[in-house]
C-alpha atoms as a PDB file:
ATOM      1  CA  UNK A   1      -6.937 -20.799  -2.244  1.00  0.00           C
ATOM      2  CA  UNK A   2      -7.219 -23.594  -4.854  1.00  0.00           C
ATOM      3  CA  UNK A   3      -8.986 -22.867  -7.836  1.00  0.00           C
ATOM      4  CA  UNK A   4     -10.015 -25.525 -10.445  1.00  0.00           C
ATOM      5  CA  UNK A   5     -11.553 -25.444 -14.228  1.00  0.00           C
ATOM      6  CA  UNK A   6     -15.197 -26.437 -14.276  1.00  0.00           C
ATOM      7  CA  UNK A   7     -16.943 -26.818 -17.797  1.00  0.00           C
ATOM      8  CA  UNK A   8     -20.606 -25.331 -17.420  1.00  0.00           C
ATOM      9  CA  UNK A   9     -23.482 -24.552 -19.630  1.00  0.00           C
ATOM     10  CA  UNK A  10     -24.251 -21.011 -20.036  1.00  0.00           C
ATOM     11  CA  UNK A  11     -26.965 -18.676 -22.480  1.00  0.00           C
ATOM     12  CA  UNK A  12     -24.730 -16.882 -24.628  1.00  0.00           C
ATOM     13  CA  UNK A  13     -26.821 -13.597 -23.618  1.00  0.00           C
ATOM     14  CA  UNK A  14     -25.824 -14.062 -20.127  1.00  0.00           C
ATOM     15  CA  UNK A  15     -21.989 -14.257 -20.863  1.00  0.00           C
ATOM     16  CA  UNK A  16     -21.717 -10.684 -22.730  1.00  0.00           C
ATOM     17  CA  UNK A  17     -23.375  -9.376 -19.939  1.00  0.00           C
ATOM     18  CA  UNK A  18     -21.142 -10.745 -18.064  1.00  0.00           C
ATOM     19  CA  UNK A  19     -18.442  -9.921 -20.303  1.00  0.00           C
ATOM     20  CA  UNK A  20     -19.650  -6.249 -20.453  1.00  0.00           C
ATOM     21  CA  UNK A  21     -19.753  -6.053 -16.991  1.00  0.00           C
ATOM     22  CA  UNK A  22     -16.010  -7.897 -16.238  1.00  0.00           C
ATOM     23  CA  UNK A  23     -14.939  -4.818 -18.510  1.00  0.00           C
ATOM     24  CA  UNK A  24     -16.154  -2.046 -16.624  1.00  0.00           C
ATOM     25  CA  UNK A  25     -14.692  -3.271 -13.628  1.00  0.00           C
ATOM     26  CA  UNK A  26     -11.303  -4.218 -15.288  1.00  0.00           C
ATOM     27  CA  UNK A  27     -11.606  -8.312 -14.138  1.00  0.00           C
ATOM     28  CA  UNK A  28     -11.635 -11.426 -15.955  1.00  0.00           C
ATOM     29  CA  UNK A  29     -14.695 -13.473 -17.214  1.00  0.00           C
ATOM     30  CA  UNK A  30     -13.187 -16.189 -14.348  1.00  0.00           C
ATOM     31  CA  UNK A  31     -13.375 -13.613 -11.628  1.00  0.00           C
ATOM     32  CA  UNK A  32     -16.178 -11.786 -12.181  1.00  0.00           C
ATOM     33  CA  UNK A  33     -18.523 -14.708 -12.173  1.00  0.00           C
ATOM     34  CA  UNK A  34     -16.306 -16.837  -9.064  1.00  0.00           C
ATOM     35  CA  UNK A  35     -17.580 -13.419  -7.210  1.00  0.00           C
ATOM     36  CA  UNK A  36     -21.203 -13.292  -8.580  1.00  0.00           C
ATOM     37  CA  UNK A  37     -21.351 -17.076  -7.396  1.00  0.00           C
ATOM     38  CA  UNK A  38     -19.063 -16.542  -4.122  1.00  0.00           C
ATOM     39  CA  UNK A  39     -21.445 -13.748  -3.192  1.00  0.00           C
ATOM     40  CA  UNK A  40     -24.401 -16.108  -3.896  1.00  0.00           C
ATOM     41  CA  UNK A  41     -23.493 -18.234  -1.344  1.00  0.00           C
ATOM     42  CA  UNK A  42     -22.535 -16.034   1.349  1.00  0.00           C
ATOM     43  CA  UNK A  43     -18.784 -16.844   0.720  1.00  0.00           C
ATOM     44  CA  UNK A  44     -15.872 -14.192   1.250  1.00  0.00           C
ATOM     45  CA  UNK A  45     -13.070 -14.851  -1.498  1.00  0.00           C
ATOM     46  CA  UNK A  46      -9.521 -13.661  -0.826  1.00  0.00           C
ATOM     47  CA  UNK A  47     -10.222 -11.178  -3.684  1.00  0.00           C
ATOM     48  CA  UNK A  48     -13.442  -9.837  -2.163  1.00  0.00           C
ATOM     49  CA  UNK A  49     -11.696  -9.692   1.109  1.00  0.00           C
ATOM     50  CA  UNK A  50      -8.566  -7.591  -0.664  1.00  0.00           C
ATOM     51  CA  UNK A  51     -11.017  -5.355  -2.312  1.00  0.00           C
ATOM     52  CA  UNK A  52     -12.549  -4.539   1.100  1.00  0.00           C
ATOM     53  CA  UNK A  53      -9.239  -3.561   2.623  1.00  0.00           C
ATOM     54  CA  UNK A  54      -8.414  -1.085  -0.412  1.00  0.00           C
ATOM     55  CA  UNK A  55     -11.739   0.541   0.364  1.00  0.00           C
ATOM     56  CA  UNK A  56     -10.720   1.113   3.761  1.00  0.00           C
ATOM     57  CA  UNK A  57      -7.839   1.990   2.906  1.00  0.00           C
ATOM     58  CA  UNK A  58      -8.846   5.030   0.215  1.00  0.00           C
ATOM     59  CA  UNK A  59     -11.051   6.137   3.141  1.00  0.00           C
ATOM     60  CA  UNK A  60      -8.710   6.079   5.385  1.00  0.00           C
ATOM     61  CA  UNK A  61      -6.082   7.890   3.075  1.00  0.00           C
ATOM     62  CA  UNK A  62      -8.310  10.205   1.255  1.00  0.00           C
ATOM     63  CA  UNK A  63      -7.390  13.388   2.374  1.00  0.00           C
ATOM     64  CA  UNK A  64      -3.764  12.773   1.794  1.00  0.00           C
ATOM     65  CA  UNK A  65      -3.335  10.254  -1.111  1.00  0.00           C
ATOM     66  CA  UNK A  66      -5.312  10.379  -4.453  1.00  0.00           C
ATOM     67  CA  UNK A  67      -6.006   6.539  -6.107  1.00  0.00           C
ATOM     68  CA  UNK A  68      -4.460   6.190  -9.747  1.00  0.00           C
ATOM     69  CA  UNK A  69      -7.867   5.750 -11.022  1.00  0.00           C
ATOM     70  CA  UNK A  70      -7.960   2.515 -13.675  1.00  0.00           C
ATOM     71  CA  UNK A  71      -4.134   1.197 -12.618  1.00  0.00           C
ATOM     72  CA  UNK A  72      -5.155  -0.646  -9.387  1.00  0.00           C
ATOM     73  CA  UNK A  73      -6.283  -4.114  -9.516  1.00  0.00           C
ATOM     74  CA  UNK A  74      -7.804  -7.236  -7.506  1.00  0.00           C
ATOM     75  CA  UNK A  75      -4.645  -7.585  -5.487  1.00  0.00           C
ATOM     76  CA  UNK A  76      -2.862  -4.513  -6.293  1.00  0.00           C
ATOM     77  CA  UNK A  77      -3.798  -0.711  -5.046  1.00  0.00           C
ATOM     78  CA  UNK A  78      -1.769   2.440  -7.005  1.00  0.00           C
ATOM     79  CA  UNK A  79      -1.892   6.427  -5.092  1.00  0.00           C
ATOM     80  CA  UNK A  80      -0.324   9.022  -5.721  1.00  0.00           C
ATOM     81  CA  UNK A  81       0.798  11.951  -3.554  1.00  0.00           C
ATOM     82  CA  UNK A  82       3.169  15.406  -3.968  1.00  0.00           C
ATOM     83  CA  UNK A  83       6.210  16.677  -2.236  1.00  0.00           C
ATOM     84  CA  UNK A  84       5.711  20.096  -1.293  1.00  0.00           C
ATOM     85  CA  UNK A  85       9.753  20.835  -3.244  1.00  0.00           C
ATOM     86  CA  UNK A  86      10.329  23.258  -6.019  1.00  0.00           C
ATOM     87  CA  UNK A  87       8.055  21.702  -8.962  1.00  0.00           C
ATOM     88  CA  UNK A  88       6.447  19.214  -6.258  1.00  0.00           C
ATOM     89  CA  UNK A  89       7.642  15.688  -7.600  1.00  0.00           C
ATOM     90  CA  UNK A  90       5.111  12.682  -7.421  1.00  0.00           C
ATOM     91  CA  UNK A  91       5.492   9.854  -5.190  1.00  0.00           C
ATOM     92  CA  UNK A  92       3.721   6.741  -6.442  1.00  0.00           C
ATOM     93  CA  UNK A  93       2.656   3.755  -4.357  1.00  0.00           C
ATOM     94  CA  UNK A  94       1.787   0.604  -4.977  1.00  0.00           C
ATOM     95  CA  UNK A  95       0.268  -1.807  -2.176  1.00  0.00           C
ATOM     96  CA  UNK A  96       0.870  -5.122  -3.666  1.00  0.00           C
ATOM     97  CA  UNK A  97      -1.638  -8.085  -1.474  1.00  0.00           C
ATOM     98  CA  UNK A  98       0.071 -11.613  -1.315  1.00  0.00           C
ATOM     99  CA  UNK A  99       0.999 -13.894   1.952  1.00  0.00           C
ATOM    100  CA  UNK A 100       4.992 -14.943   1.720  1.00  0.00           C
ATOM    101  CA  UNK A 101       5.730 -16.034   5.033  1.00  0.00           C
ATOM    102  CA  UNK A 102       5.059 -14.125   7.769  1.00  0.00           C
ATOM    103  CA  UNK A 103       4.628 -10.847   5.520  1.00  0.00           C
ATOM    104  CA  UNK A 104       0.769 -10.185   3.850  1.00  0.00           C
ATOM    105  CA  UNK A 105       2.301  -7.984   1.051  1.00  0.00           C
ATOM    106  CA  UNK A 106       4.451  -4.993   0.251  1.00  0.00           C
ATOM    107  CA  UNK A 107       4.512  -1.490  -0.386  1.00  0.00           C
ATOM    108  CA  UNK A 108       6.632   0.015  -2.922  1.00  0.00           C
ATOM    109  CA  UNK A 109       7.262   4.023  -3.224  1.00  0.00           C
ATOM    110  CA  UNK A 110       8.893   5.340  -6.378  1.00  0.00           C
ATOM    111  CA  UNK A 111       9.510   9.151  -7.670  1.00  0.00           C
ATOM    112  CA  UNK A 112      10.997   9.372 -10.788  1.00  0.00           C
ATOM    113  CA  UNK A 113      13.222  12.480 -10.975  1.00  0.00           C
ATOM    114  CA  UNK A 114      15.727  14.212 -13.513  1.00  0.00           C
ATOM    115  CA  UNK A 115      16.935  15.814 -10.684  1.00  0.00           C
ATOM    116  CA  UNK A 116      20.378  14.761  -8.911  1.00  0.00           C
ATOM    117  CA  UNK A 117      20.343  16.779  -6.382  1.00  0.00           C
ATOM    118  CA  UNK A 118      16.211  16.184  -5.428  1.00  0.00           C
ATOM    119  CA  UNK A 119      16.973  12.177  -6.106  1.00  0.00           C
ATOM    120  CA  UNK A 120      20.565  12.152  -3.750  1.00  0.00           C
ATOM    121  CA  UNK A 121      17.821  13.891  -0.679  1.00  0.00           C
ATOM    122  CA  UNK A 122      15.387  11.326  -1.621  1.00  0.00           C
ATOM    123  CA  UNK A 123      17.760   8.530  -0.993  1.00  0.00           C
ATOM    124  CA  UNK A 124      18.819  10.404   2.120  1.00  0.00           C
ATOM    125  CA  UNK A 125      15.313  10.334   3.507  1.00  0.00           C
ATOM    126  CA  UNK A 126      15.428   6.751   2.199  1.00  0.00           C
ATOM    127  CA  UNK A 127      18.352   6.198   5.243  1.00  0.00           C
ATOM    128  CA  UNK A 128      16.914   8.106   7.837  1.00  0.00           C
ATOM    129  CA  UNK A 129      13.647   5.960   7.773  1.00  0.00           C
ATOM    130  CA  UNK A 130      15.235   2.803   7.614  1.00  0.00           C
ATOM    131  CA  UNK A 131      16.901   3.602  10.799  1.00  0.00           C
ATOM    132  CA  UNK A 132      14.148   4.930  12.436  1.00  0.00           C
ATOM    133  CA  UNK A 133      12.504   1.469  11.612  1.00  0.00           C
ATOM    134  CA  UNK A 134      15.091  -0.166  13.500  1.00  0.00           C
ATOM    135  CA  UNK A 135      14.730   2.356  16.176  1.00  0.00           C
ATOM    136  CA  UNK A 136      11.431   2.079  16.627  1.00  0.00           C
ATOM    137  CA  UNK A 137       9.771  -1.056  15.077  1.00  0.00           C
ATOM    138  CA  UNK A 138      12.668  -3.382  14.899  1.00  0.00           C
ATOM    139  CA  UNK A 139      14.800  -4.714  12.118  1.00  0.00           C
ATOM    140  CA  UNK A 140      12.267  -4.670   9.018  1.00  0.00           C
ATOM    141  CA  UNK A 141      12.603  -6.306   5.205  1.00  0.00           C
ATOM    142  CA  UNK A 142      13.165  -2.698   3.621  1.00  0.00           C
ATOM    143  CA  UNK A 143      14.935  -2.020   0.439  1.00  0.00           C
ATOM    144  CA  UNK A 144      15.851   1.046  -1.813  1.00  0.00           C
ATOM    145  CA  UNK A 145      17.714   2.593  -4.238  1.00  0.00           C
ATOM    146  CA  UNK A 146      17.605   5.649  -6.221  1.00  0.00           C
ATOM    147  CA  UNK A 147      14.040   6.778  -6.623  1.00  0.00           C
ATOM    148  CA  UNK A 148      12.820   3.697  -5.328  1.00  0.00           C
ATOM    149  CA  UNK A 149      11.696   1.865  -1.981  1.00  0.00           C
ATOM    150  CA  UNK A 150      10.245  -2.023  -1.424  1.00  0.00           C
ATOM    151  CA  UNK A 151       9.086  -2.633   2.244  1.00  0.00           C
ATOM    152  CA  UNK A 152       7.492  -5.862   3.194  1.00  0.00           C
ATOM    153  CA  UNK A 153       4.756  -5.142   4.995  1.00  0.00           C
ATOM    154  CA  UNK A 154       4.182  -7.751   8.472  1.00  0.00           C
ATOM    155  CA  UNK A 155       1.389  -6.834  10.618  1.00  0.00           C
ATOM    156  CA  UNK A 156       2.201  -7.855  14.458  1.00  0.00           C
ATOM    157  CA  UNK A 157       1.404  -6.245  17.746  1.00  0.00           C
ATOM    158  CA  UNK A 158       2.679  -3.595  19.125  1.00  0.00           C
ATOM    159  CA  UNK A 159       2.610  -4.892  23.169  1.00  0.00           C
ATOM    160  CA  UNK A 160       4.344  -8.250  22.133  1.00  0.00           C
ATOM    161  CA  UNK A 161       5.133  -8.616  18.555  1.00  0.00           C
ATOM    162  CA  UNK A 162       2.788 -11.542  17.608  1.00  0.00           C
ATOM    163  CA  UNK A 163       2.035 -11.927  14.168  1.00  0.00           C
ATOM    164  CA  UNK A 164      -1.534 -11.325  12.477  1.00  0.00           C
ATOM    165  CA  UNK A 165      -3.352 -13.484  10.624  1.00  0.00           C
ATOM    166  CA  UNK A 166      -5.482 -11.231   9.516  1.00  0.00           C
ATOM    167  CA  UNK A 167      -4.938  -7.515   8.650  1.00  0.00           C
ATOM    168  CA  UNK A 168      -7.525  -4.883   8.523  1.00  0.00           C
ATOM    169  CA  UNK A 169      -7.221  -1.519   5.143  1.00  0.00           C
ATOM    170  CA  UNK A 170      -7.064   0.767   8.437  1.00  0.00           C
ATOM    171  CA  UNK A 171      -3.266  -0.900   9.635  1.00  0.00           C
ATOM    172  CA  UNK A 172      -2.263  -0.383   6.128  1.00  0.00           C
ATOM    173  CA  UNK A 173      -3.120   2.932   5.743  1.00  0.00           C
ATOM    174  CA  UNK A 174      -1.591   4.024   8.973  1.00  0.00           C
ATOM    175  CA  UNK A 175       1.984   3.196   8.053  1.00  0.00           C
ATOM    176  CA  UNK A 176       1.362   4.654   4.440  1.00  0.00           C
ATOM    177  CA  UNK A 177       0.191   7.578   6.290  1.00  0.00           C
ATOM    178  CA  UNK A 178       3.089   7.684   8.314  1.00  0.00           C
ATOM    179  CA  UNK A 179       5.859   7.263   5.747  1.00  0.00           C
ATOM    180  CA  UNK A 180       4.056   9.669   3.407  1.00  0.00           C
ATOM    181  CA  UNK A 181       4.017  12.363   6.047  1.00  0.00           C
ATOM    182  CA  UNK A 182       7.483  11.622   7.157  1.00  0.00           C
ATOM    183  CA  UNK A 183       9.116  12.228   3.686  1.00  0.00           C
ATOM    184  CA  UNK A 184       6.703  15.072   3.350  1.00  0.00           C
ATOM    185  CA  UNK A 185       7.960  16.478   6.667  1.00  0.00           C
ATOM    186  CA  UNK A 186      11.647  15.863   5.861  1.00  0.00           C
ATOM    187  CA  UNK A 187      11.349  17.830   2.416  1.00  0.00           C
ATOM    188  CA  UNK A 188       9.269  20.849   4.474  1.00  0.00           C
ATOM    189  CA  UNK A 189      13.053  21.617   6.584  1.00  0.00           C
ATOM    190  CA  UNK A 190      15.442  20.342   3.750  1.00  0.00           C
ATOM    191  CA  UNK A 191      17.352  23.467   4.165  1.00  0.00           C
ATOM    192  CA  UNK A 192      18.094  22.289   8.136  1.00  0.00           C
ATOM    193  CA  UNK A 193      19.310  19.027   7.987  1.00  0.00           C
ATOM    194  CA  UNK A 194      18.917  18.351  11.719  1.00  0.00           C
ATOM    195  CA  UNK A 195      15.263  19.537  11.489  1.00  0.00           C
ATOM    196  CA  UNK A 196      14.319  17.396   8.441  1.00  0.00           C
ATOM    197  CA  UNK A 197      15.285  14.229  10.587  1.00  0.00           C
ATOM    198  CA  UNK A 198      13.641  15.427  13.997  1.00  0.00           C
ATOM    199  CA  UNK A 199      10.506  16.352  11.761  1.00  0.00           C
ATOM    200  CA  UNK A 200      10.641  12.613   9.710  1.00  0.00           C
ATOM    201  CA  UNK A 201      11.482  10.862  13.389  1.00  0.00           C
ATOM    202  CA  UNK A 202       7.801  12.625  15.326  1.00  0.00           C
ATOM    203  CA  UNK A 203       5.914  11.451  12.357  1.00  0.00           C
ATOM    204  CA  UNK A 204       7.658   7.877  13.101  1.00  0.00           C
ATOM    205  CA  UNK A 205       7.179   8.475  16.600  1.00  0.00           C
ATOM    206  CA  UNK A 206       3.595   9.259  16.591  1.00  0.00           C
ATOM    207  CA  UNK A 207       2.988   6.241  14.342  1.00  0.00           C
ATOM    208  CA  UNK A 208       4.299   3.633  16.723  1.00  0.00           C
ATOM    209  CA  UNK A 209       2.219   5.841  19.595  1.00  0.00           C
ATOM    210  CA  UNK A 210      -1.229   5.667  18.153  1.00  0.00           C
ATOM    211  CA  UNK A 211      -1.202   2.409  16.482  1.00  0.00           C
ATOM    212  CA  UNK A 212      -1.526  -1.143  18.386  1.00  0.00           C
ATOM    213  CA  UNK A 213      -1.068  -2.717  14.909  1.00  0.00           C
ATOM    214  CA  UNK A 214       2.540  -1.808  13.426  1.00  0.00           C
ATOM    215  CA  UNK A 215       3.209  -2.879   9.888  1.00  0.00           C
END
């Protein structure tokens, strides 16, 4: 969406109060009064339309993710969730709204560990999902290394893989939901190796079952 600078009048009581309010909600002078004016006239901005799916989204994940209260932004969504292992290490996400191509953002998962041994099974579960991706979705744009993991995230449909314009908070949230649980399930059987990736491949399974929309 182009945006342009426009030089207007305004009562200097009206900008702090607008400047107040941009504060509470952690946005710019620029944004907050684009949205005030957007809303106005009955216009959806891409911002107002990313802020929708985030909402959706922290319904959707709410009994399974906790938002990073104060780190997410207009484009940008941070949760947080716990690995049932020994001192139950945090996973962070961050959902990360952009078009590039065909994909309509990413989602990045990091745990920070001083653990070898917890970061090497980590990285292992890193493997197993990127294969069950192929297996089950296709070849996807996934990345990771130690601690860390980048997927690009492409709506299409399941029945013939066409692409989405358009992608509703509820898509997203299923394939967070289903790599969450996944990892969570692989770390449940650790100590049986074949049972971990059986566990980490129904969640997968399941995912690609329910969902007409696959990331």
């Amino acid at each position: 969406m182009a945006k342009s600078i426009y030089s207007l009048v305004l009562d200097d009581e009206v900008i702090a109060l607008i400047d107040r309010m941009a504060y509470a909600e952690g946005a710019s002078r620029s944004a907050l009064i684009n949205r005030i004016l957007a809303e106005r006239v009955g216009y959806s901005t891409h911002e107002m339309r990313t802020r929708d799916i985030f909402r959706r989204m922290e319904d959707m994940l709410a009994d399974t993710l906790l938002p990073m209260l104060g780190e997410s932004g207009d484009t940008t969504m941070r949760l947080r969730s716990a690995i049932s292992y020994k001192y139950n290490p945090t996973v962070k996400y961050t959902v990360a709204l952009g078009r590039d191509g065909d994909s309509i953002g990413e989602l990045r998962a990091q745990v920070r560990s001083r653990s070898d041994g917890f970061t090497l099974m980590l990285l292992q579960f890193f493997r197993l999902w990127t294969r069950l991706e192929e297996a089950y979705i296709g070849r996807t744009d996934i990345s990771f290394e130690p601690g860390r993991l980048t997927r690009k995230l492409v709506p299409h449909r399941k029945e013939d893989g066409s692409l989405m314009s358009s992608v509703r908070g509820e898509d997203i949230a299923a394939y967070i939901n289903a790599f969450d649980g996944a990892m969570k399930a692989f770390f449940d059987s650790i100590n049986d190796p074949a049972d971990a990736t059986r566990a980490a491949e129904s969640v997968m399974a399941e995912y690609v079952k329910q969902n007409e929309i696959i990331m």
